[in-house]
Every structure is written in structure tokens, then in C-alpha cells.
Protein backbone atom coordinates (compact mmCIF):
# COMPACT_ATOMS: atom_id res chain seq x y z
CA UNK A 1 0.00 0.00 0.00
CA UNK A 2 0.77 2.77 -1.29
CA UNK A 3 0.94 6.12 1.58
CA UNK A 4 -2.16 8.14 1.03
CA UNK A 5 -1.53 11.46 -0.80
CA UNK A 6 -0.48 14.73 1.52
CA UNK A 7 -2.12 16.51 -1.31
CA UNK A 8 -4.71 15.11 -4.22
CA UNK A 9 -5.76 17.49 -6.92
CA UNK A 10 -8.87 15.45 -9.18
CA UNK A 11 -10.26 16.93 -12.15
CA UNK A 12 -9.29 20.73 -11.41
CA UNK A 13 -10.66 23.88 -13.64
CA UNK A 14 -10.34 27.29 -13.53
CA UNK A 15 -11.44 30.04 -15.92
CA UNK A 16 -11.09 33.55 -15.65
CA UNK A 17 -14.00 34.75 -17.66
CA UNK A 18 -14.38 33.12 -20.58
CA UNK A 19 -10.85 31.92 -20.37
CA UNK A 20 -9.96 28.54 -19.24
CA UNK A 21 -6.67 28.60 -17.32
CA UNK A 22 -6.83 24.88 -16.04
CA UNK A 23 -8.29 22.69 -18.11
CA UNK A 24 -8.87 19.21 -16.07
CA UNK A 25 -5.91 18.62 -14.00
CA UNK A 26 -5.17 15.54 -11.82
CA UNK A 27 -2.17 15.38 -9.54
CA UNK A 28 -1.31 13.47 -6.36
CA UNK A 29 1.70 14.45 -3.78
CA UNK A 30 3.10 12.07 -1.67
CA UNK A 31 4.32 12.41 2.18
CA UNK A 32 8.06 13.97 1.46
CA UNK A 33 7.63 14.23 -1.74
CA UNK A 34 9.15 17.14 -4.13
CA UNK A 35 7.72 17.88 -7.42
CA UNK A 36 8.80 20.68 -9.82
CA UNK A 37 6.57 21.98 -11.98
CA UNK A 38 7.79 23.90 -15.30
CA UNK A 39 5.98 25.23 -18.38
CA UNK A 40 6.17 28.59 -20.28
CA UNK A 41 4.53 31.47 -18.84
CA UNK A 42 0.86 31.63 -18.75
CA UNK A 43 0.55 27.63 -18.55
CA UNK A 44 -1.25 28.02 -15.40
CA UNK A 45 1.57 26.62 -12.80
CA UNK A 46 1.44 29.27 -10.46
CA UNK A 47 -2.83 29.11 -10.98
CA UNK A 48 -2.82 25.58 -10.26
CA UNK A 49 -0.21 26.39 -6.44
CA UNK A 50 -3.28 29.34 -5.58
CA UNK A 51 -5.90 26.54 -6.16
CA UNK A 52 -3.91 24.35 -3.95
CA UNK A 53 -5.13 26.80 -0.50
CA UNK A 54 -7.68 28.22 -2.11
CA UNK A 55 -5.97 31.79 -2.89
CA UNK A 56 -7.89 31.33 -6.10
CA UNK A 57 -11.32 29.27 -6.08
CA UNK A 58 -11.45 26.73 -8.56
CA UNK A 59 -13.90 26.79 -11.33
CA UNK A 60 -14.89 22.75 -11.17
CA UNK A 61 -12.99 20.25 -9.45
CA UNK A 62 -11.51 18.56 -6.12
CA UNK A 63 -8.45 19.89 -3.70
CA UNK A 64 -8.09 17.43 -0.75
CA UNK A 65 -5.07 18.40 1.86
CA UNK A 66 -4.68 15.55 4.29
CA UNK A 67 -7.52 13.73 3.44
CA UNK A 68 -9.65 17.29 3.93
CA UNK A 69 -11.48 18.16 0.71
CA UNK A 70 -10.63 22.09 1.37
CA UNK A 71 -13.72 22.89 -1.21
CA UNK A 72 -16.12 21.28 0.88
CA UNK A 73 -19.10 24.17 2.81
CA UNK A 74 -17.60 24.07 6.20
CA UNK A 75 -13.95 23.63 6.18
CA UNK A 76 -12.08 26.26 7.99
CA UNK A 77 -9.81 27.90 5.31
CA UNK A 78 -7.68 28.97 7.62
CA UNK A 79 -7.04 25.97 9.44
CA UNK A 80 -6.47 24.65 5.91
CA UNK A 81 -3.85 27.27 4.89
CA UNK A 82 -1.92 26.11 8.22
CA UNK A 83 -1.63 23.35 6.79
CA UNK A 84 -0.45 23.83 3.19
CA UNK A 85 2.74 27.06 3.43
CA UNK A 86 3.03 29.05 1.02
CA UNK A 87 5.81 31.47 -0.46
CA UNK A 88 5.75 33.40 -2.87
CA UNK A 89 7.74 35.28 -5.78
CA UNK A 90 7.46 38.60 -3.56
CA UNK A 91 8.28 38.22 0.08
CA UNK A 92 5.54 40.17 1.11
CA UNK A 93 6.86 41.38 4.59
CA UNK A 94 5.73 44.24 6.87
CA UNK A 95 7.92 46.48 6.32
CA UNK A 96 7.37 47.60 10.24
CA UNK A 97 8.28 44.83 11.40
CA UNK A 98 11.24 43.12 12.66
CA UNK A 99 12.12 39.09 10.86
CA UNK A 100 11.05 38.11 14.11
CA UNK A 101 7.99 40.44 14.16
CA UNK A 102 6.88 39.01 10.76
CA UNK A 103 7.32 35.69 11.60
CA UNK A 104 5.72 35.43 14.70
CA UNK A 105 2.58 37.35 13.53
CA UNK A 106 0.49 34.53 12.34
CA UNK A 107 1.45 32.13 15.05
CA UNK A 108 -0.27 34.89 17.59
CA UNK A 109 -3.07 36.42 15.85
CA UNK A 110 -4.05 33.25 13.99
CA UNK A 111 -2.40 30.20 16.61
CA UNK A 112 -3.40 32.76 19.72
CA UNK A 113 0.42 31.51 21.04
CA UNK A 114 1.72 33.61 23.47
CA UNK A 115 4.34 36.03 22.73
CA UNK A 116 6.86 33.94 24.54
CA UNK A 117 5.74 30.82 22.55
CA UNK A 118 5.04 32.99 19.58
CA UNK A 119 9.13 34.08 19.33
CA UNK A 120 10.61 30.72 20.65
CA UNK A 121 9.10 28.87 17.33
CA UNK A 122 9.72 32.04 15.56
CA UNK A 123 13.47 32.07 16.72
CA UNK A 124 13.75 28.57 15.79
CA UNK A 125 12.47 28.92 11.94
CA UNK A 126 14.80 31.46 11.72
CA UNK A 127 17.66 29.69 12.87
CA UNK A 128 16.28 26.87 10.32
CA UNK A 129 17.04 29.04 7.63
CA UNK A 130 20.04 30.21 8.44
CA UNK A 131 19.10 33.77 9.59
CA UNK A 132 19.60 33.47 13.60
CA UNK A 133 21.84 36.52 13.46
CA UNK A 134 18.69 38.78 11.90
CA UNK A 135 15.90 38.30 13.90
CA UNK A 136 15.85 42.07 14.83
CA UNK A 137 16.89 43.41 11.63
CA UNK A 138 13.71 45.08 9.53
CA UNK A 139 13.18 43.46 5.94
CA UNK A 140 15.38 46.83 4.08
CA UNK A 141 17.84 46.01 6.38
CA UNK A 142 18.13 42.41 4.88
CA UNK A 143 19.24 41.19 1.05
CA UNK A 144 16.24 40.08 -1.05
CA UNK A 145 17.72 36.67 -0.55
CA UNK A 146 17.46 36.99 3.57
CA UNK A 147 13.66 38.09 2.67
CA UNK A 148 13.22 35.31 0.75
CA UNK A 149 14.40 33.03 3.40
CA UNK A 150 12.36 35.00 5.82
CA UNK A 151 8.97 34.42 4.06
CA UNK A 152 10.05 30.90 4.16
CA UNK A 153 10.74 30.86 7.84
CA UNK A 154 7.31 32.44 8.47
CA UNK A 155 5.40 29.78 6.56
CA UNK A 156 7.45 27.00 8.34
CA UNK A 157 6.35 28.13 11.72
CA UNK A 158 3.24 27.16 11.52
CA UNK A 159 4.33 23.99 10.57
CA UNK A 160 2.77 23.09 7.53
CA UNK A 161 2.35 19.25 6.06
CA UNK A 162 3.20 21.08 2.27
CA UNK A 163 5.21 23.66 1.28
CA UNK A 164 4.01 25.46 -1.97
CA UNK A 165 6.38 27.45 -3.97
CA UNK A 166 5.49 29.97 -6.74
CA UNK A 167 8.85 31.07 -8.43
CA UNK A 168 10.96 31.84 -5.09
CA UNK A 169 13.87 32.88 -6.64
CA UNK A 170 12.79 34.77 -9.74
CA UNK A 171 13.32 37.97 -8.02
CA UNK A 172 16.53 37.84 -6.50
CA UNK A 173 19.68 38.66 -8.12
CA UNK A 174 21.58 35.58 -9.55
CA UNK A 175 24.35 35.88 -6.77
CA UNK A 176 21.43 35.32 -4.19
CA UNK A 177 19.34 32.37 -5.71
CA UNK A 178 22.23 29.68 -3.70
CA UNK A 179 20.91 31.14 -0.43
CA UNK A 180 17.46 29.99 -0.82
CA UNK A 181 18.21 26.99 -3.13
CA UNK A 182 20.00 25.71 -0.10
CA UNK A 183 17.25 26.16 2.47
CA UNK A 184 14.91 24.40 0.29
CA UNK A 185 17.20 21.44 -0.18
CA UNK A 186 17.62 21.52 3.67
CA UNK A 187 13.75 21.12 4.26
CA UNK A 188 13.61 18.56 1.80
CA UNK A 189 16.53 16.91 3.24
CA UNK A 190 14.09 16.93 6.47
CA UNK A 191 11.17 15.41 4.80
CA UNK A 192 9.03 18.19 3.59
CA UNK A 193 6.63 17.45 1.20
CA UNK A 194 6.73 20.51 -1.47
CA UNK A 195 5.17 21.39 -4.76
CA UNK A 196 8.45 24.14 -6.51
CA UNK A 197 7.13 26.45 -9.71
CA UNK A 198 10.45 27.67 -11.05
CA UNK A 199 12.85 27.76 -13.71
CA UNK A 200 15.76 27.03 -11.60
CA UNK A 201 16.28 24.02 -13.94
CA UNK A 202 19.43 22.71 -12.41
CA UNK A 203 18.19 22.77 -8.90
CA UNK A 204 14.59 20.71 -10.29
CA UNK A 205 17.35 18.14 -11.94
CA UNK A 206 19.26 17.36 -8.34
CA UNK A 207 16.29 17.93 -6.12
CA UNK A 208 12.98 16.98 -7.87
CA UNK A 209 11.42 13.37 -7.23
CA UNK A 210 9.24 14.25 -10.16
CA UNK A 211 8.84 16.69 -12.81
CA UNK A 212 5.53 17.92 -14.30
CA UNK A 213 5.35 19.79 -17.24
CA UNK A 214 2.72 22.15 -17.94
CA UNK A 215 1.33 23.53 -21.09
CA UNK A 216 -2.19 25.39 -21.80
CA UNK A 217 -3.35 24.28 -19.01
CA UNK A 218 -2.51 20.83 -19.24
CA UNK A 219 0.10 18.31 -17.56
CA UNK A 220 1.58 17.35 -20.58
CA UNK A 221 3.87 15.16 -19.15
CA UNK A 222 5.34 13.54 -16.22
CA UNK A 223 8.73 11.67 -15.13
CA UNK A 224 11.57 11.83 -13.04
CA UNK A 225 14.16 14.43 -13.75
CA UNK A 226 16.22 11.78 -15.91
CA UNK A 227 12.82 11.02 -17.82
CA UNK A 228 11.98 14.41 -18.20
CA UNK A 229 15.58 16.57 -19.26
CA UNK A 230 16.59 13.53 -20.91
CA UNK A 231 14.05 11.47 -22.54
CA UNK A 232 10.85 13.86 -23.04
CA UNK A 233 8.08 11.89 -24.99
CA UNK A 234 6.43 15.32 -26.28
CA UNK A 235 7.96 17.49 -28.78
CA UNK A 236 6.28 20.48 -26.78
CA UNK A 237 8.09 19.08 -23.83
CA UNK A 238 11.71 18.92 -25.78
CA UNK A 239 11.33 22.71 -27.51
CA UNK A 240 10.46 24.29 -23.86
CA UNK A 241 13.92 22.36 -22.79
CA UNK A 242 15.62 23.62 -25.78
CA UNK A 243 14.84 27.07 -25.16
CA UNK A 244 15.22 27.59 -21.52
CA UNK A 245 18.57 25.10 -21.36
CA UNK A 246 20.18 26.93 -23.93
CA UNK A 247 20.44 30.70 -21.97
């Protein structure tokens, strides 16, 4: 047997408008899993991560986190969204507030921890991601690549089962990318399950269990990284390849 799937996606839609952005797609996570999904812009990857917790309702379809179908009447969104971290291309801190501050924010106002709890799991996501030395330090006090790593340490706090991640590098200058690269590896190295849009291609090649491939809305295809960078079954698959492993 098989474990059951940290996160099942079944038949999933969404149109903006008149304009279908995901047309049908099925996809099941395992525990610890990491899958990378790629695709040309506007293939509906990051679309597909926002339908995932529900940032973005899907049109027709099934999410279930945990066993917990998170379209269902009465589930608690936000108990769903501890559940299933997410972090984004922007790091989308308070620019008020401390690392710490920004971090611990969620764990009080939506965990009601005490501030004492609040900052002990706070300090300790932090230190996960290497940033123990900057937990006073306000975000334009840190690199982009610290703020990165600090969006990453807030979404671990809560401790999440699944770690989304929509393009987390694509904003940082080149010389910064390694920082965060390495903190993912390091929470996969822990067993994280987590579900990378991005076209860090060498990283998805070393890191990735599997690789989807996304196109129009569609999982084209699906392998390991081997299968995928070096034996793609769909010409659509090979001429995305060509173009992003040639710059």
C-alpha cells in the first residue's frame, strides 16, 4: 500500500471569464515528496499552487489536503492554509516589522500563542534558515535573498504538512538564488513534502522526485528528472527544454 496522498488534486478547472486557465488537472503528492513543476509562462503553474489553499477558487474540481477536501461548505480555510505554506515570488513582509515580528505574527493572531511561545518557534524557523543573526533586523535592512528566506521561515512556523512554492527565486539577483536553493534542499533533506514552480532548472534536476510539465493548461507530461531533461516523450516538452537550457 501505497501512503495516502499529503495533497490530491482530481479533475481541477479554472477560468477567468471566458478563459480557461486549467483545463482538467489531476495530480497526487506524496508524504516527502518534491515535485517541480515547469511550463512557459501563462501555462497556469502558479494558478494551479493558488488553487492548492484556495488563494484562487477553482472553477470545477476537487483539492483534498490531508484527506480534507478544502472545497467542501464548512472547512475552515484557515485551518487549511496552516496546513499547506506558502511562499511566494514577492516576500511580502511588513515592512514595520522586525524578521522576528513578521514571523511570529500569524502564530499569535491566527495560533493565539503567546508572545513567549510565539518568538521561541519564531526564533527557531529562523535559525532553520540560516538567519539566527537577523531576527531584529527590519526586511530593508536584509538582502532580497534573507527576505526570501524569511517568508520561508514564516510559513514554516506554523508547521505546515506542504510547502508550496510559486517562483521563489525569480526575483533575486543571480548571486542570491544559492541562499534559498540551499534552504529548500535543507527542508527537503528533512522530509518536507513541497510542490516548486520555477525555472531554476538545475536545482529541479538534483532535487525533484518528479517533474511535471505544464502547457495550456494541461500536464503534458510527467517523469523523473532523468525522464523528463533527458528522454521527453512530447515534442512540446523537448522545444520548452531547448529554449530555456540553452540561456
Amino acid at each position: 500500500m501505497s501512503p495516502r496522498p499529503i495533497l490530491e488534486v482530481r479533475e481541477l478547472h479554472k477560468s477567468f471569464g471566458s478563459l480557461p486557465v486549467l483545463k482538467g488537472i489531476d495530480l497526487a503528492v506524496a508524504p516527502q515528496e518534491l515535485i517541480f513543476v515547469i511550463g512557459p509562462s501563462g501555462s497556469g503553474k502558479s494558478t494551479l499552487l493558488r488553487c492548492c489553499n484556495r488563494l484562487e477558487a477553482p472553477t470545477a474540481g476537487t483539492v483534498l489536503v490531508d484527506g480534507v477536501d478544502i472545497m467542501g461548505r464548512d472547512v475552515n480555510i484557515n485551518a487549511v492554509r496552516r496546513r499547506i505554506g506558502m511562499v511566494f515570488q514577492s516576500f511580502n513582509l511588513y515592512p514595520h516589522m522586525t524578521a522576528l515580528g513578521n514571523v511570529t505574527l500569524a502564530l499569535r493572531k491566527v495560533l493565539g500563542k503567546s508572545r513567549a511561545e510565539a518568538n521561541a518557534l519564531g526564533e527557531a524557523a529562523l535559525t532553520r534558515v540560516g538567519l539566527a543573526d537577523k531576527l531584529e533586523s527590519y526586511p530593508n535592512q536584509l538582502s532580497g535573498g534573507q527576505q526570501q528566506r524569511t517568508a520561508i521561515a514564516r510559513a514554516l512556523a506554523l508547521e505546515p504538512k506542504v510547502m508550496l512554492f510559486d517562483e521563489p527565486t525569480s526575483a533575486l539577483d543571480p548571486e542570491l538564488v544559492g541562499s534559498v536553493l540551499k534552504v529548500m534542499r535543507d527542508m527537503r533533506d528533512s522530509g518536507m513534502t513541497m510542490v516548486v514552480v520555477s525555472h531554476e532548472m538545475r536545482f529541479a534536476r538534483e532535487a525533484a522526485d518528479r517533474v511535471l510539465f505544464m502547457d495550456g493548461g494541461e500536464i503534458v507530461e510527467e517523469g523523473s528528472p532523468g525522464d523528463i531533461f533527458g528522454h521527453a516523450k512530447h515534442e512540446r516538452t523537448r522545444a520548452f527544454l531547448r529554449s530555456v537550457l540553452d540561456h
